[in-house]
N, C-alpha and C. Protein backbone atom coordinates (compact mmCIF):
# COMPACT_ATOMS: atom_id res chain seq x y z
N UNK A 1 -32.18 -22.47 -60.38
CA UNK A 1 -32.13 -21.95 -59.04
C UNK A 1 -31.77 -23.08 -58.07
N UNK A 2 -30.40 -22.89 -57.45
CA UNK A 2 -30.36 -23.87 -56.36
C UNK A 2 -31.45 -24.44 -55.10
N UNK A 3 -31.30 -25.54 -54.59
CA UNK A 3 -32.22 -25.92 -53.67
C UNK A 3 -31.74 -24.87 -52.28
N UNK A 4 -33.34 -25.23 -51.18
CA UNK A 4 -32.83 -24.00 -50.10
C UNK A 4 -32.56 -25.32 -48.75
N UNK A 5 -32.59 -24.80 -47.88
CA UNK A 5 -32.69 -26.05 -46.94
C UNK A 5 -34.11 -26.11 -46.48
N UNK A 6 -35.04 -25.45 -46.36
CA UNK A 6 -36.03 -25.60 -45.98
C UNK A 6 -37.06 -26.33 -47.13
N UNK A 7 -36.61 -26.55 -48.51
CA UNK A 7 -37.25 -27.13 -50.00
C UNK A 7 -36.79 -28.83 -48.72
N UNK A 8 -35.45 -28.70 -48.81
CA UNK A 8 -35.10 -30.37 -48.65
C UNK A 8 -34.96 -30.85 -47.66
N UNK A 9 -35.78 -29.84 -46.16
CA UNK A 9 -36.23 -30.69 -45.30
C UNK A 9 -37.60 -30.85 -44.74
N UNK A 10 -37.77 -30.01 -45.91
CA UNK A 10 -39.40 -29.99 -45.99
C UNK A 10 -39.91 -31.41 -46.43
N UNK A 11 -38.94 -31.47 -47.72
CA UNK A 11 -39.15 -33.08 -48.08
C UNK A 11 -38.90 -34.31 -47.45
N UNK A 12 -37.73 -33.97 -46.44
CA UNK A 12 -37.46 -35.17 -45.96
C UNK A 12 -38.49 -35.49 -44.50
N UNK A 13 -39.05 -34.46 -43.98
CA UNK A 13 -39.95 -34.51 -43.12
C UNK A 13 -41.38 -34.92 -43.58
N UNK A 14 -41.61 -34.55 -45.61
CA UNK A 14 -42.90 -35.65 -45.53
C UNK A 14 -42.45 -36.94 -45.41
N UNK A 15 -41.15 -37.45 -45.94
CA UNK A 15 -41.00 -38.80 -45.97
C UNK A 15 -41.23 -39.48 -44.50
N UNK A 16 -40.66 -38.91 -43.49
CA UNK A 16 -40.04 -39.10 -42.72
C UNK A 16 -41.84 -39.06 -41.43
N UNK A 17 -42.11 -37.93 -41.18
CA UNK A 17 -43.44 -37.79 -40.70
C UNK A 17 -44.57 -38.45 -41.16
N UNK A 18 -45.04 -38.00 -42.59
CA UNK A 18 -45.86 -38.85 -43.43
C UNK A 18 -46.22 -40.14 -44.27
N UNK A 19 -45.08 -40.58 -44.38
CA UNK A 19 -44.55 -41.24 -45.24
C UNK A 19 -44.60 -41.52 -46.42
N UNK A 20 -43.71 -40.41 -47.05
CA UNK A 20 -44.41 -40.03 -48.91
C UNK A 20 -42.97 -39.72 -49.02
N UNK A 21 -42.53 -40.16 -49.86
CA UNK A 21 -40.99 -40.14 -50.37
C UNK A 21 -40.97 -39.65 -51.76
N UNK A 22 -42.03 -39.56 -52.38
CA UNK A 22 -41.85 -38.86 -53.75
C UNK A 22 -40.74 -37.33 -53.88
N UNK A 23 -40.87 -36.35 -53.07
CA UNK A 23 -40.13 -35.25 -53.00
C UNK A 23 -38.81 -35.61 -52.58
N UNK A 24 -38.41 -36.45 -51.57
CA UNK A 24 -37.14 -36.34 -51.64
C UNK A 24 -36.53 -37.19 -52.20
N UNK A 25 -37.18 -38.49 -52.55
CA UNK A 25 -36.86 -39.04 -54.22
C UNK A 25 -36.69 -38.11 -55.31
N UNK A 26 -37.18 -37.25 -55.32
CA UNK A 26 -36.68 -36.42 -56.81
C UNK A 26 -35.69 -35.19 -56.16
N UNK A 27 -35.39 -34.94 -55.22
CA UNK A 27 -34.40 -33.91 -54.40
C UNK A 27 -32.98 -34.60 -54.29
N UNK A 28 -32.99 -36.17 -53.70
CA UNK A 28 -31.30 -36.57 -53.78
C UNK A 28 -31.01 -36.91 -55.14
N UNK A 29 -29.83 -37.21 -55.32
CA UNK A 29 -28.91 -37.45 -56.68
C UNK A 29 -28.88 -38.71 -56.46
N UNK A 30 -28.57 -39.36 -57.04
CA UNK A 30 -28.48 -40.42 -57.76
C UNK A 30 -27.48 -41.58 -57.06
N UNK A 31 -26.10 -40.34 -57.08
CA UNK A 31 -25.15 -40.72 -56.27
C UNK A 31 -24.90 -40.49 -54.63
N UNK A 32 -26.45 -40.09 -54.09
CA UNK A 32 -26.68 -39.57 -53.12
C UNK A 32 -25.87 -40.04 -51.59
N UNK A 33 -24.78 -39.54 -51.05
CA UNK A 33 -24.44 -40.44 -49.58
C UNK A 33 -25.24 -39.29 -48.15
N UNK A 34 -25.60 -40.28 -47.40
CA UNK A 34 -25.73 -40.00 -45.81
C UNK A 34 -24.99 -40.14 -44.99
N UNK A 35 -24.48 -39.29 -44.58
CA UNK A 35 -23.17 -39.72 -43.18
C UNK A 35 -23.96 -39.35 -41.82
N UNK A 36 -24.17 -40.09 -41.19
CA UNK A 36 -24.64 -39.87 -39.61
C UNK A 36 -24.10 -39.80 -38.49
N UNK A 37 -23.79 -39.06 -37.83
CA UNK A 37 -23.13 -38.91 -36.51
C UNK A 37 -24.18 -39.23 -35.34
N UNK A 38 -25.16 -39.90 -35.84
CA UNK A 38 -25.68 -40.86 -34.62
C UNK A 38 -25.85 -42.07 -35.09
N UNK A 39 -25.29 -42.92 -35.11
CA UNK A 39 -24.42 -44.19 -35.66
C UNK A 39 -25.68 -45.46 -34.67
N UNK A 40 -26.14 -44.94 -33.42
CA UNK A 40 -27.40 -46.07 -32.78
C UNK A 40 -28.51 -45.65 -33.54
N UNK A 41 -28.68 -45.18 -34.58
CA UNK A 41 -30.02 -44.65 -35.32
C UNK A 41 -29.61 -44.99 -36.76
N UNK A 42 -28.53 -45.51 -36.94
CA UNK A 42 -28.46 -45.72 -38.23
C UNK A 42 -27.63 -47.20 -38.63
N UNK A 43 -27.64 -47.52 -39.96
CA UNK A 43 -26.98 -48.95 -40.48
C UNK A 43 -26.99 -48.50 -41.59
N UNK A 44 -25.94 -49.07 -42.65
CA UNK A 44 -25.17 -49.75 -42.38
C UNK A 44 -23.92 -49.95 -40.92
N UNK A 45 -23.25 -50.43 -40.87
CA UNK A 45 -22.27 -50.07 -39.48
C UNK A 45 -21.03 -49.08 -40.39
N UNK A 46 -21.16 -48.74 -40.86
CA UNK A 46 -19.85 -48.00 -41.63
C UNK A 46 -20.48 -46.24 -41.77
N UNK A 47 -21.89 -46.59 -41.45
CA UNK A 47 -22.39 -45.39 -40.64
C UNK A 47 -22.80 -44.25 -42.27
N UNK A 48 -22.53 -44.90 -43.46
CA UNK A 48 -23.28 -44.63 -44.59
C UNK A 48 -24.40 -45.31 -45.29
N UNK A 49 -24.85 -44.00 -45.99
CA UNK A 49 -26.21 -44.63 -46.95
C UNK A 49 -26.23 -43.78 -47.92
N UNK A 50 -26.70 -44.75 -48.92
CA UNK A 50 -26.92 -44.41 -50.19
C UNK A 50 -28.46 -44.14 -50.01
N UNK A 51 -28.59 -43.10 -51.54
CA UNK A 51 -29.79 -43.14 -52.04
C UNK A 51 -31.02 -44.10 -50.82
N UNK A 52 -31.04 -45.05 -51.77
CA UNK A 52 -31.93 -46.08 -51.34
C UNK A 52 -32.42 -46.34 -49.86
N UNK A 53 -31.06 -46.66 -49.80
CA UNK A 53 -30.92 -47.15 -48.17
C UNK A 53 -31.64 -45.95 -47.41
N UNK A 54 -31.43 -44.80 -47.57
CA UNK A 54 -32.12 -43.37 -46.70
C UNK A 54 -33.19 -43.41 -46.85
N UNK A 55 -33.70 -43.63 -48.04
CA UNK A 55 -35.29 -43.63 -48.13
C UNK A 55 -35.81 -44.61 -47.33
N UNK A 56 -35.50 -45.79 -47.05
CA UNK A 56 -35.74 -47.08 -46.55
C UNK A 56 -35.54 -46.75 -45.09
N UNK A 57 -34.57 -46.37 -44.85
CA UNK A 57 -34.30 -45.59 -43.24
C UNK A 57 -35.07 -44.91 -42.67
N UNK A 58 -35.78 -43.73 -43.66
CA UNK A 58 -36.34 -42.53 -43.50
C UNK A 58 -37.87 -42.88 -43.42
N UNK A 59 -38.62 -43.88 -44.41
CA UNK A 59 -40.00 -44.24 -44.40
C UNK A 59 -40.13 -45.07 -42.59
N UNK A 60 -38.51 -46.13 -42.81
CA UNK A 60 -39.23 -46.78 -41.42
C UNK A 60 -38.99 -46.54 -39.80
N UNK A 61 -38.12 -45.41 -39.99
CA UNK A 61 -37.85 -45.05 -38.06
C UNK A 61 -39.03 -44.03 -37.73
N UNK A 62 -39.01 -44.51 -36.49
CA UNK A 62 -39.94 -44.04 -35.95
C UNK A 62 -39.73 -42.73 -34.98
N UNK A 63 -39.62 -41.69 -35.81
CA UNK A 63 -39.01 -40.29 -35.24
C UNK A 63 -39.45 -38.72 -36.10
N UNK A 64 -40.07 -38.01 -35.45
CA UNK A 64 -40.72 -36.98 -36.06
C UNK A 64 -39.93 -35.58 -35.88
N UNK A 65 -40.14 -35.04 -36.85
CA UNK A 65 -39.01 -34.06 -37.47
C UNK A 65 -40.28 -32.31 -37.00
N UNK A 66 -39.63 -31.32 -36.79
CA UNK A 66 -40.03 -30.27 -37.02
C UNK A 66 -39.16 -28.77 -37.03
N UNK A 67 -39.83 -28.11 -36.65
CA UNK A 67 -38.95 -27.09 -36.20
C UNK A 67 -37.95 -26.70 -37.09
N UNK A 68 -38.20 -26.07 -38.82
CA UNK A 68 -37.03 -26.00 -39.59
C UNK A 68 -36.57 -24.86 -39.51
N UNK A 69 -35.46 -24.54 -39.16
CA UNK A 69 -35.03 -23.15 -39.45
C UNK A 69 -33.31 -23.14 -39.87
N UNK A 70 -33.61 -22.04 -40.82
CA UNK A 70 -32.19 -22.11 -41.59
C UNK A 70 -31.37 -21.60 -41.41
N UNK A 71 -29.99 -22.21 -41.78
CA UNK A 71 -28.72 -21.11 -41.34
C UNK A 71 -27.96 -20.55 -42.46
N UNK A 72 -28.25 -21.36 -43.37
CA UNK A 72 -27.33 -20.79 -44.85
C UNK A 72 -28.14 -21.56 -45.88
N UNK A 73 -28.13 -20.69 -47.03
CA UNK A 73 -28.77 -21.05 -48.25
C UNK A 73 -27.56 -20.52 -49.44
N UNK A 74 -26.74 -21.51 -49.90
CA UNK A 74 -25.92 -21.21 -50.99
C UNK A 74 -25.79 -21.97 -52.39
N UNK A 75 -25.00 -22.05 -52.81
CA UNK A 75 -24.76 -22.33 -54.46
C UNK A 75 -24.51 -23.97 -54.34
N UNK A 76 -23.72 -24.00 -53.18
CA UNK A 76 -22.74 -25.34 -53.11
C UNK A 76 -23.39 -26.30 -52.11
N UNK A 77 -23.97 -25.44 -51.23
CA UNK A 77 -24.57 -25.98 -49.42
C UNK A 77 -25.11 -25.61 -49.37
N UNK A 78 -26.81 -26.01 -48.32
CA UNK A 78 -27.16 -25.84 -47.53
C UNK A 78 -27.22 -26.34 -46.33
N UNK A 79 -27.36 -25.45 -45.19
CA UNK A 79 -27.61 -26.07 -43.77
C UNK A 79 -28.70 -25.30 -42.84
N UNK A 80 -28.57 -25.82 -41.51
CA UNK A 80 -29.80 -25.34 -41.06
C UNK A 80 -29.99 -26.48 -39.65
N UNK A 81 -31.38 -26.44 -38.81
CA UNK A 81 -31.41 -27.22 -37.67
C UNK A 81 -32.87 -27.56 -38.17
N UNK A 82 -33.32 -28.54 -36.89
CA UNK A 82 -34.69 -28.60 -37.21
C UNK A 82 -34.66 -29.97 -35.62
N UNK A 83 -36.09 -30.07 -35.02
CA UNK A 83 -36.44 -30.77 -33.96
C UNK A 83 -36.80 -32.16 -34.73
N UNK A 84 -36.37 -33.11 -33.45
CA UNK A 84 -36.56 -34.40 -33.98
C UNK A 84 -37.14 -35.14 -32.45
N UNK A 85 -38.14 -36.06 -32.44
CA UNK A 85 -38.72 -36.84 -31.26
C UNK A 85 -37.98 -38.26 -31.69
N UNK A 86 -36.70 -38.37 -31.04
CA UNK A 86 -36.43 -39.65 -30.97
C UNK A 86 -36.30 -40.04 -29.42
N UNK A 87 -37.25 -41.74 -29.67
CA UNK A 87 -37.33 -42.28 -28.95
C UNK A 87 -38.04 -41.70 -27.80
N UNK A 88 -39.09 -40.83 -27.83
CA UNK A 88 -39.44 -39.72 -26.59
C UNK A 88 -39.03 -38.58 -26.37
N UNK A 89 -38.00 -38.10 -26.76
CA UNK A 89 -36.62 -37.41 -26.25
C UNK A 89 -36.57 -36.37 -27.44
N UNK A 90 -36.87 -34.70 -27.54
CA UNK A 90 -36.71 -34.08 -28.12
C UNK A 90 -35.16 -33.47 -28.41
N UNK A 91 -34.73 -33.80 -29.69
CA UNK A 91 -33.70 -33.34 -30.09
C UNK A 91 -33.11 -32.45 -30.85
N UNK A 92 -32.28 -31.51 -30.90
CA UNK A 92 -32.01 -30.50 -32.07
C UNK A 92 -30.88 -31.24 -33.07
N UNK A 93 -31.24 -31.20 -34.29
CA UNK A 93 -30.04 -31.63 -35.47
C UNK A 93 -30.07 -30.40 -36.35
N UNK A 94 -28.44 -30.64 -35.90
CA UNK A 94 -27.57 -29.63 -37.14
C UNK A 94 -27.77 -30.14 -38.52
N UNK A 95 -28.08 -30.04 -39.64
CA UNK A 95 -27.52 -30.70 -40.87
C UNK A 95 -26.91 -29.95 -41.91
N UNK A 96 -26.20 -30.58 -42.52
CA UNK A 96 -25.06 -29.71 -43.67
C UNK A 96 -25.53 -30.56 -44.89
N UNK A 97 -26.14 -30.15 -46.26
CA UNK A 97 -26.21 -30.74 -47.27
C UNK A 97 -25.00 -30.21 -48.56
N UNK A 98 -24.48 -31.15 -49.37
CA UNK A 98 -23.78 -30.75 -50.04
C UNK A 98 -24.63 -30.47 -51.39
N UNK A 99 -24.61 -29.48 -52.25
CA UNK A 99 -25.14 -29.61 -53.31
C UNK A 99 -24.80 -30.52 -54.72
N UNK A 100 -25.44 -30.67 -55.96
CA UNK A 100 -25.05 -30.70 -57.06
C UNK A 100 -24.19 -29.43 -57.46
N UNK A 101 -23.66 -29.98 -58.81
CA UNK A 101 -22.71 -28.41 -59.16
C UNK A 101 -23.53 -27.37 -59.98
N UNK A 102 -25.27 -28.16 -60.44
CA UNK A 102 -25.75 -27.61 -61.39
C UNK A 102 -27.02 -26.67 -59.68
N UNK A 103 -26.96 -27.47 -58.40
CA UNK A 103 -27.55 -26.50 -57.18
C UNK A 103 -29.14 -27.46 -57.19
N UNK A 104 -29.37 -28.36 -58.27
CA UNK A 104 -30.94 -28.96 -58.36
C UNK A 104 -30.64 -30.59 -57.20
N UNK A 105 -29.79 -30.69 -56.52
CA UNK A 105 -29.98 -31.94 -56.18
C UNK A 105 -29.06 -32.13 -55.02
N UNK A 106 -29.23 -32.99 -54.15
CA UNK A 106 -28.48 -32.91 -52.96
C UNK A 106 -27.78 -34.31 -53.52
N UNK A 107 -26.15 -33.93 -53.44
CA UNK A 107 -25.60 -35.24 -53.45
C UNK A 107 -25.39 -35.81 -52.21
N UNK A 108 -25.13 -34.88 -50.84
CA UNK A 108 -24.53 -35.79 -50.00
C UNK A 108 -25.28 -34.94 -48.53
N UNK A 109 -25.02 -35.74 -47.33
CA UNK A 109 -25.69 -35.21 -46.21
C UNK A 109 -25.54 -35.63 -44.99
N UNK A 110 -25.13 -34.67 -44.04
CA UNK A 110 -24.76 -35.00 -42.97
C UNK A 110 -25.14 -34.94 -41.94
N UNK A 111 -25.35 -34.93 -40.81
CA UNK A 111 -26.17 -34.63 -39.86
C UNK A 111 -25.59 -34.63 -37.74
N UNK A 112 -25.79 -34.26 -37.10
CA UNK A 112 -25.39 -34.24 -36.00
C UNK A 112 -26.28 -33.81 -35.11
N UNK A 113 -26.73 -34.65 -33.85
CA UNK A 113 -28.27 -34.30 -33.12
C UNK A 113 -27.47 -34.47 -31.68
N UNK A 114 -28.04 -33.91 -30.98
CA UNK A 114 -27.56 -33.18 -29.52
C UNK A 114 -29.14 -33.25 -28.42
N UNK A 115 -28.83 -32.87 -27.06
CA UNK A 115 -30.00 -32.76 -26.08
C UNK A 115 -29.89 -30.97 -26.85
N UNK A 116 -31.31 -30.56 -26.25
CA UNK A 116 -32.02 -28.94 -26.01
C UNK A 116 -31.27 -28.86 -24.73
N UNK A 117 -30.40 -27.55 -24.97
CA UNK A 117 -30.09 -27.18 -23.54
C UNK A 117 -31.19 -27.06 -22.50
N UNK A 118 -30.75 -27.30 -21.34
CA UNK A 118 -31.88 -27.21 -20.32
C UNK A 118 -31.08 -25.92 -19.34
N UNK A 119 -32.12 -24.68 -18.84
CA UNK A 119 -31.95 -23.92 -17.90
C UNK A 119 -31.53 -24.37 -16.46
């Protein structure tokens, strides 16, 4: 059974909130990349990460995740939004995960965070 988005940001929010990386240590692949479209929140400067590097990213910024709700659950992808407190400043991120071909593992992941519209 493929992963959903709410399995793998469930995980990345214990890492990330709690700081327990066991779940999404066993959720990315191996060959796992991060692409970030907020490039002041992230390093390397080439604006990717591997595996490693995300976990290492993810245990040490200081930014809390909630609010998951999904937009697609498929074979190949999932995506979905979810709230993030960076720096004070509540944010909404889009994210798009690419799957494995076997659906058990996220190889790759992208992300894009914006202001909450204001009335």
């Amino acid at each position: 059974m493929s992963l959903t988005f709410h399995r793998v940001i469930s995980a990345w929010s214990k890492c990330m909130n709690d700081k327990d990386s066991s779940e999404i240590n066993d959720l990315l692949s191996d060959d796992f990349v991060w692409q970030s479209a907020a490039p002041e929140h992230k390093t390397p400067s080439d604006d990717k990460a591997d595996k490693t590097e995300t976990i290492e990213f993810t245990l040490g910024a200081d930014i809390s995740m909630g609010d998951f709700n999904t937009i697609y659950d498929g074979q190949e992808v999932v995506s979905g939004t979810h709230s993030a407190i960076i720096d004070g400043t509540e944010k909404v991120v889009f994210c798009l995960g690419h799957l494995t071909n076997d659906g058990t593992k996220v190889k790759s992941w992208r992300h894009l965070s914006g202001d909450y519209p204001t009335d």
